[in-house]
Protein backbone atom coordinates (compact mmCIF):
# COMPACT_ATOMS: atom_id res chain seq x y z
CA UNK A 1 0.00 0.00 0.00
CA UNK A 2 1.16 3.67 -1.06
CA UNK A 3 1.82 5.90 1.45
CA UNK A 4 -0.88 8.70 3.02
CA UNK A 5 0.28 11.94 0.96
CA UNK A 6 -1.16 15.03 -0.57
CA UNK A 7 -2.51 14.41 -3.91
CA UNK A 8 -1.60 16.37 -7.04
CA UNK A 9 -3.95 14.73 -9.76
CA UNK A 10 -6.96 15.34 -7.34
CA UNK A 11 -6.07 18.22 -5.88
CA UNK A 12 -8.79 21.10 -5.54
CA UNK A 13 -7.70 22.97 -3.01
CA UNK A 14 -4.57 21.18 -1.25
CA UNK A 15 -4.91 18.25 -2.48
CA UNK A 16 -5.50 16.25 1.34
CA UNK A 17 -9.00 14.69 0.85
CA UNK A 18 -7.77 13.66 -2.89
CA UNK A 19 -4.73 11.86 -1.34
CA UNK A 20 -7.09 10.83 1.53
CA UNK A 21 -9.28 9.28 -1.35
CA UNK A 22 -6.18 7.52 -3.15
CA UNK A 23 -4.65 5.38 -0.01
CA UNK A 24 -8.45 4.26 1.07
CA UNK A 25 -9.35 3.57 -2.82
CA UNK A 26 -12.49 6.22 -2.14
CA UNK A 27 -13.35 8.60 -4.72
CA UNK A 28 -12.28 11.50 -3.83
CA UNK A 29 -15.65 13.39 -4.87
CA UNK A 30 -17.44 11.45 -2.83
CA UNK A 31 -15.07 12.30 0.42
CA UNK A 32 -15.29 16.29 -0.61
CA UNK A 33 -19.57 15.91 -0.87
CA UNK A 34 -19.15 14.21 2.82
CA UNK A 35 -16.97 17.11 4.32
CA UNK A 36 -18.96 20.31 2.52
CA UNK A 37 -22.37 18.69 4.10
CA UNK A 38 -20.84 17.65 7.54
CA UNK A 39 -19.49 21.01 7.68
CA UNK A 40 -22.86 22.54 6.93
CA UNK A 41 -25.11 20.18 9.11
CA UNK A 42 -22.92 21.73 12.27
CA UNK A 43 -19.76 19.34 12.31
CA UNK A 44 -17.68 22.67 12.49
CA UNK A 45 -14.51 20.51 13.53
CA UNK A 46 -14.22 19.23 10.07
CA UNK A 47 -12.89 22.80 8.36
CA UNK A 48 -9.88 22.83 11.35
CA UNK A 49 -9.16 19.27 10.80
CA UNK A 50 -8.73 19.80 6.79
CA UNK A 51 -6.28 22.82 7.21
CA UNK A 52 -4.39 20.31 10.15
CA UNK A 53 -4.09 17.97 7.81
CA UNK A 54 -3.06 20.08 4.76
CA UNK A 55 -0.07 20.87 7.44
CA UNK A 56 0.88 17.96 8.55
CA UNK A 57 0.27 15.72 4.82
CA UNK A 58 3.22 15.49 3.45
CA UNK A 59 2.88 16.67 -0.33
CA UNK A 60 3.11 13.76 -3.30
CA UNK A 61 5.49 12.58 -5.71
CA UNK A 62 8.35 14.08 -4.02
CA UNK A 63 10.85 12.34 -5.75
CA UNK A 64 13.58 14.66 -6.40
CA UNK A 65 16.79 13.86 -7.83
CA UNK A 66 19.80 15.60 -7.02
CA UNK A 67 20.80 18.54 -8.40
CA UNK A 68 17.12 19.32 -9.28
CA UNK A 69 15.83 23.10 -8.24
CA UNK A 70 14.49 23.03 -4.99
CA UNK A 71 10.40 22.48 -5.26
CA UNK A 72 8.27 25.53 -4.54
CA UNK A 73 4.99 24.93 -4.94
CA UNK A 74 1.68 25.86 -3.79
CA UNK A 75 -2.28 24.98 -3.98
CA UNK A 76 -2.47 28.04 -6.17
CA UNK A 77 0.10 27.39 -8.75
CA UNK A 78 3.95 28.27 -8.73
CA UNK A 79 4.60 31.48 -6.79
CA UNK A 80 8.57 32.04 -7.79
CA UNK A 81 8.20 31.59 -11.06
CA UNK A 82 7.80 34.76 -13.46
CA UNK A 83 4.94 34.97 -15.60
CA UNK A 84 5.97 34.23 -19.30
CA UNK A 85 5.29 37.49 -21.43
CA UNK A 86 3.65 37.36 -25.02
CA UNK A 87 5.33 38.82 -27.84
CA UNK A 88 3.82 41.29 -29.38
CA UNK A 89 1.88 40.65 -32.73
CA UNK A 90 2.55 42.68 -35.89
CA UNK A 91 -1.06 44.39 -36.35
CA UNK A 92 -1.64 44.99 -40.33
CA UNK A 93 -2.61 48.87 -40.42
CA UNK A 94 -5.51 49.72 -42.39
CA UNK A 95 -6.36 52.57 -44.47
CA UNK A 96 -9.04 55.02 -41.87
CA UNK A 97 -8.68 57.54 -44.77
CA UNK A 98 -12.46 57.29 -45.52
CA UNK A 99 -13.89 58.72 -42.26
């Protein structure tokens, strides 16, 4: 059996019920439709247990080689990385001489 990590294919927030749903075979829809209506019938412990949990998971597929760059990653998306810019496009002028 795999080990209890942070999920990155199922990941919608942090990723710790879509791990959660990977080592017990569950699908992990299922698991997030249990926690949003636990939460709202008055189970209020459920939202400080996720964030504990998205603390304490360790994140998955941390295989990392050596001399790879050090992983920085977050729930959002990668925060040290610049944006890529767009090259501009050549824009064919047109003749406005009729107005």
């Amino acid at each position: 059996m795999s080990k209890l990590t942070k999920s990155k294919n199922n990941a919608v927030i942090f990723g710790v019920l879509g791990g959660i749903g990977e080592y017990f075979n569950i699908d992990p829809v299922l698991l997030r439709v249990i926690v949003v209506v636990a939460t709202f019938v008055g189970v209020g412990s459920t939202v400080p247990i996720y964030l504990l949990l998205a603390l304490v998971m360790p994140d998955g597929n941390q295989t990392s080689q050596s001399g790879d760059k050090p992983r920085s990653s977050s729930p959002f998306g990668p925060y040290n990385e610049k944006p890529k810019r767009k090259e501009a496009e050549k824009v064919e002028e047109e003749d406005w001489s009729d107005f």
